[in-house]
PDB file of N, CA and C in Angstrom:
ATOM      1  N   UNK A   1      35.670  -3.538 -18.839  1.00  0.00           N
ATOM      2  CA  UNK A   1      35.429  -3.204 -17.450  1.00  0.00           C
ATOM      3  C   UNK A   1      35.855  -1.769 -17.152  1.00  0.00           C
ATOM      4  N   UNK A   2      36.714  -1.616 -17.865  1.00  0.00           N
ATOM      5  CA  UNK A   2      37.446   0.235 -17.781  1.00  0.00           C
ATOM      6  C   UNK A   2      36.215   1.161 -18.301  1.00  0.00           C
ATOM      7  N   UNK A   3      35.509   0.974 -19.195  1.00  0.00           N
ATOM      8  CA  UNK A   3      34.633   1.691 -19.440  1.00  0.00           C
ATOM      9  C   UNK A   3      33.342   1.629 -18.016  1.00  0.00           C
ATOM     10  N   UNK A   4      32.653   0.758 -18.119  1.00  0.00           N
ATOM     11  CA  UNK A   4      31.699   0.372 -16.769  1.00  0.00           C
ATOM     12  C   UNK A   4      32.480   1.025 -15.907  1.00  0.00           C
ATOM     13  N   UNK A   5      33.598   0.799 -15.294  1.00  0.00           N
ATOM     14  CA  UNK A   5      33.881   1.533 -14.298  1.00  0.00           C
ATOM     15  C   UNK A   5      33.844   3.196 -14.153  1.00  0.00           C
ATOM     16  N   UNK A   6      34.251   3.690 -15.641  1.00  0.00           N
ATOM     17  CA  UNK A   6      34.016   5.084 -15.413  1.00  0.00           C
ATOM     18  C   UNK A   6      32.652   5.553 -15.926  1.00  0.00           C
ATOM     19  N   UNK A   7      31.675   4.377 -16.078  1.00  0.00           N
ATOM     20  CA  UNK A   7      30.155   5.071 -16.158  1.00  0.00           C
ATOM     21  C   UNK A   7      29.782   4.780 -14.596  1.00  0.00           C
ATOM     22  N   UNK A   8      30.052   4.043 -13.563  1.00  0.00           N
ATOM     23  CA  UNK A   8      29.598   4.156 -12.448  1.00  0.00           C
ATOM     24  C   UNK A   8      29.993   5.260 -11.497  1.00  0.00           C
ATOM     25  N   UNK A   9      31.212   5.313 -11.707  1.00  0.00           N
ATOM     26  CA  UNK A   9      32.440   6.409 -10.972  1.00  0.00           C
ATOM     27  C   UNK A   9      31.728   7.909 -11.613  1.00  0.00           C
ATOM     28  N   UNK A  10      31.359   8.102 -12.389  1.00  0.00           N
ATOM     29  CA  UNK A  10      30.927   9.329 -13.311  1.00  0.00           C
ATOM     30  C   UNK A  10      31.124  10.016 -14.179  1.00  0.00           C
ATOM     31  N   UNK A  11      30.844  10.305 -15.170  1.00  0.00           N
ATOM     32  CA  UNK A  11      31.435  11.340 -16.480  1.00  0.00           C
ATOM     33  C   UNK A  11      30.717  12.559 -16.007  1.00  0.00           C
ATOM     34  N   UNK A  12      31.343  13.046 -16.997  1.00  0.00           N
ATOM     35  CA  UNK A  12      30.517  14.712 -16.868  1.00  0.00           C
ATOM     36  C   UNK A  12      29.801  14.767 -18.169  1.00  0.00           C
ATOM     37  N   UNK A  13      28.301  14.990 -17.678  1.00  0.00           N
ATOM     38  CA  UNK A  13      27.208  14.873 -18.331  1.00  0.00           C
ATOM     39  C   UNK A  13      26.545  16.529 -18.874  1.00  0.00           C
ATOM     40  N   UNK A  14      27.523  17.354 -18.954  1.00  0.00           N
ATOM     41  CA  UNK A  14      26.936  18.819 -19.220  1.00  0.00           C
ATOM     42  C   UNK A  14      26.758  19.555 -18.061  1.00  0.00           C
ATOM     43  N   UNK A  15      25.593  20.086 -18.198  1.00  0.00           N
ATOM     44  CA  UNK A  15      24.824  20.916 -16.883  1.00  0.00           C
ATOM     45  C   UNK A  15      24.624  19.814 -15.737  1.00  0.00           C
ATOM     46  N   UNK A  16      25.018  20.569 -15.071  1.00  0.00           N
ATOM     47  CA  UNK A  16      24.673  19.830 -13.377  1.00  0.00           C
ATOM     48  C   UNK A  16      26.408  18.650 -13.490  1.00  0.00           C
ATOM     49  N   UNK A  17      27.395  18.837 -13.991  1.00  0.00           N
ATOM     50  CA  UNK A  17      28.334  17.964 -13.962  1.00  0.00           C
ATOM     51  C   UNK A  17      28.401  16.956 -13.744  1.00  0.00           C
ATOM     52  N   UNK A  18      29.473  16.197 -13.053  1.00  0.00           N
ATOM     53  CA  UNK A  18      29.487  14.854 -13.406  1.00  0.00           C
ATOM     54  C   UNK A  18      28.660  13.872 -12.872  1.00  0.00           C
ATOM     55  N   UNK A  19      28.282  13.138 -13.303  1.00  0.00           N
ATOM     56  CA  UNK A  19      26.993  12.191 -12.757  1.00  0.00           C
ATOM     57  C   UNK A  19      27.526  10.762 -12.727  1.00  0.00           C
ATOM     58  N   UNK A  20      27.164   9.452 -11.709  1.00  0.00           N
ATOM     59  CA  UNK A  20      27.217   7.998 -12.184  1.00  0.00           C
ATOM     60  C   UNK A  20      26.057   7.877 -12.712  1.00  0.00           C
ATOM     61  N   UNK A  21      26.656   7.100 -13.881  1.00  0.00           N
ATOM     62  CA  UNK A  21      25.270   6.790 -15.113  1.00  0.00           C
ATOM     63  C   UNK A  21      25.013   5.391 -14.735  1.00  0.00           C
ATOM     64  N   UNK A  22      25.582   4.511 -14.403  1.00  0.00           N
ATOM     65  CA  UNK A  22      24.862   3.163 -13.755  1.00  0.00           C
ATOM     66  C   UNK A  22      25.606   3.119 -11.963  1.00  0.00           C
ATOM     67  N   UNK A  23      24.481   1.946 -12.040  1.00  0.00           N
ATOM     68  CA  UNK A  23      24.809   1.098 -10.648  1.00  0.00           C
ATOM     69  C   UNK A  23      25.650   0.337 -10.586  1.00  0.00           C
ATOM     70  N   UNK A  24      26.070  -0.361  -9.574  1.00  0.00           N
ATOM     71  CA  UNK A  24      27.327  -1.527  -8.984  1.00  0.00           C
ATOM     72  C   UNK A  24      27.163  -2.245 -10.446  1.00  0.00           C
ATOM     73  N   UNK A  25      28.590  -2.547 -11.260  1.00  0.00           N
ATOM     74  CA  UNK A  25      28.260  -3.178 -12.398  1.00  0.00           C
ATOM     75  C   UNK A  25      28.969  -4.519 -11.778  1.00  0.00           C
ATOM     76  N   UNK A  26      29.705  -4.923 -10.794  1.00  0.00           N
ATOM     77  CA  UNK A  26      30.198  -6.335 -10.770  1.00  0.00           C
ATOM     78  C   UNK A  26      28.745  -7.126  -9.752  1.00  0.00           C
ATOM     79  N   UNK A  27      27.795  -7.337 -10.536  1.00  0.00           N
ATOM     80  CA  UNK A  27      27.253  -8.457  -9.845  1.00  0.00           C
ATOM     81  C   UNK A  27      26.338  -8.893 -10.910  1.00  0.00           C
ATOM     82  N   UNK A  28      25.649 -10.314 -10.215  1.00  0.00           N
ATOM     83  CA  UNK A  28      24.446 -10.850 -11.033  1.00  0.00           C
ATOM     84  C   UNK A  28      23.209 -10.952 -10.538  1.00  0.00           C
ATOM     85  N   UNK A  29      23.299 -10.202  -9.702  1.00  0.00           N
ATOM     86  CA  UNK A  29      21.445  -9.658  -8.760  1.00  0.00           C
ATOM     87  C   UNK A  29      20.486  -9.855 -10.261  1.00  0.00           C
ATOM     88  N   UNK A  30      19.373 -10.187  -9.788  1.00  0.00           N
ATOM     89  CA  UNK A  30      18.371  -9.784 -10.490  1.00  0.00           C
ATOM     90  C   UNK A  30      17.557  -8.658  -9.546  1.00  0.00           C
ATOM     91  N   UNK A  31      17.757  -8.428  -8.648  1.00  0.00           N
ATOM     92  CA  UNK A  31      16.578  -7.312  -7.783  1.00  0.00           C
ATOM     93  C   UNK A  31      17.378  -5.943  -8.590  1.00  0.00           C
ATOM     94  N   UNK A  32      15.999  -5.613  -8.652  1.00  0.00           N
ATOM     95  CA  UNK A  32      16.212  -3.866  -8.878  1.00  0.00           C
ATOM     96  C   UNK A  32      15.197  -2.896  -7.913  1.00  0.00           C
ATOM     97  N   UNK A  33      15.548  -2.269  -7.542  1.00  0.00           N
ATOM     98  CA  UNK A  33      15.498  -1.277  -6.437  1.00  0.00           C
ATOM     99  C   UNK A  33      14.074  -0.712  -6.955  1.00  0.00           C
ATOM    100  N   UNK A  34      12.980  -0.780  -5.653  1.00  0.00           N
ATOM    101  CA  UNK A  34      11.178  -0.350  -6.064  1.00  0.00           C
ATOM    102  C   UNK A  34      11.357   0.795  -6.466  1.00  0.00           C
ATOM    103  N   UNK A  35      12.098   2.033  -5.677  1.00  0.00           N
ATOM    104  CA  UNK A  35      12.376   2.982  -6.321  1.00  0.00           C
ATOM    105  C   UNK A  35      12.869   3.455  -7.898  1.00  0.00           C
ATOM    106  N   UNK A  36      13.808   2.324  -8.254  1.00  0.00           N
ATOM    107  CA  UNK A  36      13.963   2.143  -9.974  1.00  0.00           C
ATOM    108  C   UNK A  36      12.740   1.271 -10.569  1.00  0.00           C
ATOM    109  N   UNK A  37      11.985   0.836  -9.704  1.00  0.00           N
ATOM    110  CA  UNK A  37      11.036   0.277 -10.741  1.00  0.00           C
ATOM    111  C   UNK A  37       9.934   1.376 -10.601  1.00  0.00           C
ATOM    112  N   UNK A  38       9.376   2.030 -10.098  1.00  0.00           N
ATOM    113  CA  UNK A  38       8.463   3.254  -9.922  1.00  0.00           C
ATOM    114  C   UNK A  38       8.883   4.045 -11.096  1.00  0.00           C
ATOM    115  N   UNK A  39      10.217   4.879 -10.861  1.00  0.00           N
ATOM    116  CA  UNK A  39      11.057   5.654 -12.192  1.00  0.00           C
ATOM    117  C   UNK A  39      10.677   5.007 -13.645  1.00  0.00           C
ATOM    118  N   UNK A  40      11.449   3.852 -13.755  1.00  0.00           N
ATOM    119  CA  UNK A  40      10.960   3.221 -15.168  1.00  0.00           C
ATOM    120  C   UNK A  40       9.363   3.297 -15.381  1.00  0.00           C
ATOM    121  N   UNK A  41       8.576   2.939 -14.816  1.00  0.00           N
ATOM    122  CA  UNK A  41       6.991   2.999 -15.111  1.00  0.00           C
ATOM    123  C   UNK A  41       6.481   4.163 -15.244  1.00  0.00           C
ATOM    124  N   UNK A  42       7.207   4.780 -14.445  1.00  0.00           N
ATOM    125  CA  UNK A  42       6.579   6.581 -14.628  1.00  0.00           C
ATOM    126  C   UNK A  42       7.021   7.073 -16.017  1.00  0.00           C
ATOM    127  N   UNK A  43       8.347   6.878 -16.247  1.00  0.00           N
ATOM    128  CA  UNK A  43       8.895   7.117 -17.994  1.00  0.00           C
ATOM    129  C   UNK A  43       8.219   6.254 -19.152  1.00  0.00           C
ATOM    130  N   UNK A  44       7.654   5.190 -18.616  1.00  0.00           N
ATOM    131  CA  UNK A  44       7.107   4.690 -19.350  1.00  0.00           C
ATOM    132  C   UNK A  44       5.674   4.974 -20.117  1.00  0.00           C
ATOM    133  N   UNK A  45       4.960   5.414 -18.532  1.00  0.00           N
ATOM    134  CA  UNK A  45       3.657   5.780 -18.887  1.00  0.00           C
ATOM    135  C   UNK A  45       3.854   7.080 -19.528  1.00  0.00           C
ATOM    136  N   UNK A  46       4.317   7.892 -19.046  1.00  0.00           N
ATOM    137  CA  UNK A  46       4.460   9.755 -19.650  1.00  0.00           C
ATOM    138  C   UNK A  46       5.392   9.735 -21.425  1.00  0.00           C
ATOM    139  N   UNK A  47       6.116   8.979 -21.459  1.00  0.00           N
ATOM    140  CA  UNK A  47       6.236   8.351 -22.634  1.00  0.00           C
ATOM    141  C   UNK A  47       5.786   8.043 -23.578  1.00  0.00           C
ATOM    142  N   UNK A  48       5.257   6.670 -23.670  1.00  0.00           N
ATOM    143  CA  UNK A  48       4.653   5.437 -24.166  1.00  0.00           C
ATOM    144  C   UNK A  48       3.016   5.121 -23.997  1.00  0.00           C
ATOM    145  N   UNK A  49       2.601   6.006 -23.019  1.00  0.00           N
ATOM    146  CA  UNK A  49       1.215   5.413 -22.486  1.00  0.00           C
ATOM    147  C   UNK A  49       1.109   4.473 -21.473  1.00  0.00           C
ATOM    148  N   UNK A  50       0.176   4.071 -20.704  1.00  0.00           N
ATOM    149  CA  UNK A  50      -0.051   3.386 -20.001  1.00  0.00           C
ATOM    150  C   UNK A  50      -0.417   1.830 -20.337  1.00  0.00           C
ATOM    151  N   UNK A  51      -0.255   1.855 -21.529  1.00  0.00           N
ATOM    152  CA  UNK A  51      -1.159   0.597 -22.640  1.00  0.00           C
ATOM    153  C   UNK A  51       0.453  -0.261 -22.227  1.00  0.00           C
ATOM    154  N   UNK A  52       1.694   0.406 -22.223  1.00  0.00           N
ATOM    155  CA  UNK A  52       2.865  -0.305 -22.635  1.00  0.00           C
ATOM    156  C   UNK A  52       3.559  -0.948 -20.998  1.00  0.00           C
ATOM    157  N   UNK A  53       2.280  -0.706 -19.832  1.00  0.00           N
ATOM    158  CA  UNK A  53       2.825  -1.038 -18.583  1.00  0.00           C
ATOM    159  C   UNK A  53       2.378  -2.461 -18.413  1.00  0.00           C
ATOM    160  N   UNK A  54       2.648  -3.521 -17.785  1.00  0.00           N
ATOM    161  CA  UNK A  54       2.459  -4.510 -17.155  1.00  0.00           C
ATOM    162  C   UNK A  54       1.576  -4.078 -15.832  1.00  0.00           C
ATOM    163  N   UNK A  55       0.568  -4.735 -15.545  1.00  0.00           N
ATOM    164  CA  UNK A  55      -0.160  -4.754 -14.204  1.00  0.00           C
ATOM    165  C   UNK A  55       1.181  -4.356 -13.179  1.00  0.00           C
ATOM    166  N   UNK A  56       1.971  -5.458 -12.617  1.00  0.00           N
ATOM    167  CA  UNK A  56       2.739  -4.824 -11.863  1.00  0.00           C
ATOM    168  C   UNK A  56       4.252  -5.214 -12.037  1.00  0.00           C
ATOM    169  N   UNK A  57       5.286  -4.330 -11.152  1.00  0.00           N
ATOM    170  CA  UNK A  57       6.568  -4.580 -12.652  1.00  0.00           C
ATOM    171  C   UNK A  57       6.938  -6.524 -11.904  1.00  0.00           C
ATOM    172  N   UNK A  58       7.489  -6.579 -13.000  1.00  0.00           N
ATOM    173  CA  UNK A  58       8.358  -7.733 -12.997  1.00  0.00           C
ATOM    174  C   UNK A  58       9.112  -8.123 -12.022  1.00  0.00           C
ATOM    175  N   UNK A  59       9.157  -9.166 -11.177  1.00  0.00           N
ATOM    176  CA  UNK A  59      10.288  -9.624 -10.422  1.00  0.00           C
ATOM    177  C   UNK A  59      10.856 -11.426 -10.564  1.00  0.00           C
ATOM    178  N   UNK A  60      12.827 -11.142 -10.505  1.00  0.00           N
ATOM    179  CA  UNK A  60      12.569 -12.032 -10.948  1.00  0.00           C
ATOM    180  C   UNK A  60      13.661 -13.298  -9.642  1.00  0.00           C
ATOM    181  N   UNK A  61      13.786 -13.882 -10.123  1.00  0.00           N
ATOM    182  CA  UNK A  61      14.326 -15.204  -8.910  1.00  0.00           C
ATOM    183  C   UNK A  61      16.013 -15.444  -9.449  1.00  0.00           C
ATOM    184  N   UNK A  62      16.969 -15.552  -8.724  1.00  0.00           N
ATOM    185  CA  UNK A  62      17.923 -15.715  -9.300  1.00  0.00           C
ATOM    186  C   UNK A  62      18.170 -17.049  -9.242  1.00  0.00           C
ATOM    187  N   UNK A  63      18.586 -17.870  -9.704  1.00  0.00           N
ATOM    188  CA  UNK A  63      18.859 -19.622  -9.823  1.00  0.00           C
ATOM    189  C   UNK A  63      20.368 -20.148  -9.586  1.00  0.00           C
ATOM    190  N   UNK A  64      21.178 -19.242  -9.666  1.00  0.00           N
ATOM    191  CA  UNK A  64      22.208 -18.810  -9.737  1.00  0.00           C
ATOM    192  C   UNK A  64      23.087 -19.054  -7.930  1.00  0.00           C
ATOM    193  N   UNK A  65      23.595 -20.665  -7.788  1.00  0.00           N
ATOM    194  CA  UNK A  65      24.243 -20.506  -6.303  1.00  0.00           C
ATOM    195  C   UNK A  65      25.483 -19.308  -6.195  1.00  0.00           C
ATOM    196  N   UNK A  66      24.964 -18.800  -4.944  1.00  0.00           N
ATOM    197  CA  UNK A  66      25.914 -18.118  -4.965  1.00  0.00           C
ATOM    198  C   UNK A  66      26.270 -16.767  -5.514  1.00  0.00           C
ATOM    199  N   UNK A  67      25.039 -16.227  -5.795  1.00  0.00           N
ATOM    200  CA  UNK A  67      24.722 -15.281  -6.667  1.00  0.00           C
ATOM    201  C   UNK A  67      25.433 -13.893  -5.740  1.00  0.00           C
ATOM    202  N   UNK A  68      25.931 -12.609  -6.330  1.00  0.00           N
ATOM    203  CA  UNK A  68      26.014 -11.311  -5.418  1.00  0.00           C
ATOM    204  C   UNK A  68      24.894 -10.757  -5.257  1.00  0.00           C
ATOM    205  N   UNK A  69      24.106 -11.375  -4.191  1.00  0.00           N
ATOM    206  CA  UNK A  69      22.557 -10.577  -4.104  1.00  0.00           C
ATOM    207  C   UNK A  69      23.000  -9.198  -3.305  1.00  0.00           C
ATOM    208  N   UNK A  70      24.222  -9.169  -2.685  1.00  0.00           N
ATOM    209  CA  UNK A  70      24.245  -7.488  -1.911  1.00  0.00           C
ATOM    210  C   UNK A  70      23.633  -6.105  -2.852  1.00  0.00           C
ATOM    211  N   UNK A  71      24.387  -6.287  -3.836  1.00  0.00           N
ATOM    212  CA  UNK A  71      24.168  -5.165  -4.646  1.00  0.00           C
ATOM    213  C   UNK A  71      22.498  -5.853  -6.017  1.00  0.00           C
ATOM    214  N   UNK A  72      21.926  -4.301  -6.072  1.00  0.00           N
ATOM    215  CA  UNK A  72      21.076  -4.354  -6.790  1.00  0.00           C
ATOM    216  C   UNK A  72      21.209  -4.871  -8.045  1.00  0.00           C
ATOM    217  N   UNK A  73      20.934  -5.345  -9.029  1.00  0.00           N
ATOM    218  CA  UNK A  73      21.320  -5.652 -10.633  1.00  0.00           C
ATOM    219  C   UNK A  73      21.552  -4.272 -11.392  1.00  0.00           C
ATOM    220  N   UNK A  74      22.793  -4.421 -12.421  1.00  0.00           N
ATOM    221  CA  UNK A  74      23.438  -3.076 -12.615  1.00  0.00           C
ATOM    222  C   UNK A  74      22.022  -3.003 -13.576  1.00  0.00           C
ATOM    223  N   UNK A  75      21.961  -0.941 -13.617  1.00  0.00           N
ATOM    224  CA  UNK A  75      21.381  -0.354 -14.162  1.00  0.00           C
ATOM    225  C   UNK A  75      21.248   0.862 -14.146  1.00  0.00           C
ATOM    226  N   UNK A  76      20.472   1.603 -15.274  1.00  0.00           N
ATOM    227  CA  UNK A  76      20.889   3.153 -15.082  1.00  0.00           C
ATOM    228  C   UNK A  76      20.312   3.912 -13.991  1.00  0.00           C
ATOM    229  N   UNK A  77      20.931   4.998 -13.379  1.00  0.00           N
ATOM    230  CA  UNK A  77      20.965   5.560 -12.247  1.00  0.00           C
ATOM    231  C   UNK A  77      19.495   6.290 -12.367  1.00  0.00           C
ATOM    232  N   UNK A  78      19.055   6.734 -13.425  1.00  0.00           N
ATOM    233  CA  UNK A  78      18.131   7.465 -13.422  1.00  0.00           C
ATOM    234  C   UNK A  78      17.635   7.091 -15.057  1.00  0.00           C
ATOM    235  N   UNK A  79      16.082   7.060 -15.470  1.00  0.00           N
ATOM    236  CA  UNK A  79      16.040   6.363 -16.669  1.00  0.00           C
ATOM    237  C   UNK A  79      15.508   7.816 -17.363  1.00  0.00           C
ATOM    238  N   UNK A  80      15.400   8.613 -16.195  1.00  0.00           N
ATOM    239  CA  UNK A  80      15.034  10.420 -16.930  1.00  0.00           C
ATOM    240  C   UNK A  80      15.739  10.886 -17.756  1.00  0.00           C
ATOM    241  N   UNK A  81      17.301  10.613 -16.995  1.00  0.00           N
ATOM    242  CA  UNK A  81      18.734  11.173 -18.245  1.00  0.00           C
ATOM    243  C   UNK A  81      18.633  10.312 -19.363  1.00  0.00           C
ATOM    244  N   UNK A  82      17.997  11.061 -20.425  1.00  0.00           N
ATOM    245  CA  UNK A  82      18.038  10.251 -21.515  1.00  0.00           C
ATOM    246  C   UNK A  82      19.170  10.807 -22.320  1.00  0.00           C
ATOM    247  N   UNK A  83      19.999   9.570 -23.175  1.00  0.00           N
ATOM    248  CA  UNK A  83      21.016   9.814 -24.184  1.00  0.00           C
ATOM    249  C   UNK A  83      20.990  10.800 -24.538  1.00  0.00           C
ATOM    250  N   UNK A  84      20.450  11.405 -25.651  1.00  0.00           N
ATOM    251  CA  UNK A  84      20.260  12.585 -26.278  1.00  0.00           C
ATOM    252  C   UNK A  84      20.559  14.045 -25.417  1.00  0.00           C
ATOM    253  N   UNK A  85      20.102  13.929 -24.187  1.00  0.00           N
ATOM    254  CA  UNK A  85      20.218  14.946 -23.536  1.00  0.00           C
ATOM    255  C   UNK A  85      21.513  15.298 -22.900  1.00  0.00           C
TER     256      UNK A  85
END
């Protein structure tokens, strides 16, 4: 959890300094934010091609009583910052 916490809180990622590399990591949302699903498809297509998209993205149902639906399902802040970079 010490680690997750200081990828949400932020490292310093080079140029442009420190950044949060994920989202709220204490929950079990399945929603992810249209805006992160637009991002992922756009990296995907400029990427991968358009062959590797689904008609439209995925959504999914949580089953889960009691679930933390406040926060989005953890994930990376931006899917542009890639590792390497």
């Amino acid at each position: 959890m010490a680690l997750a916490q200081q990828l949400y809180e932020g490292l310093d990622v080079g140029e442009g300094g420190s950044a949060g590399l994920i989202t709220y990591m204490r929950t079990d949302s399945t929603n992810v934010a249209d805006i992160a699903q637009n991002e992922a498809r756009q990296y995907i297509s400029q990427r991968y091609g358009a062959s590797y998209l689904p008609p439209a993205p995925p959504q999914y149902r949580t089953r889960a009583v009691g679930a933390q639906e406040a926060h989005e399902a953890i994930r990376p802040t931006s899917v542009m910052r890639e590792p390497e970079k």
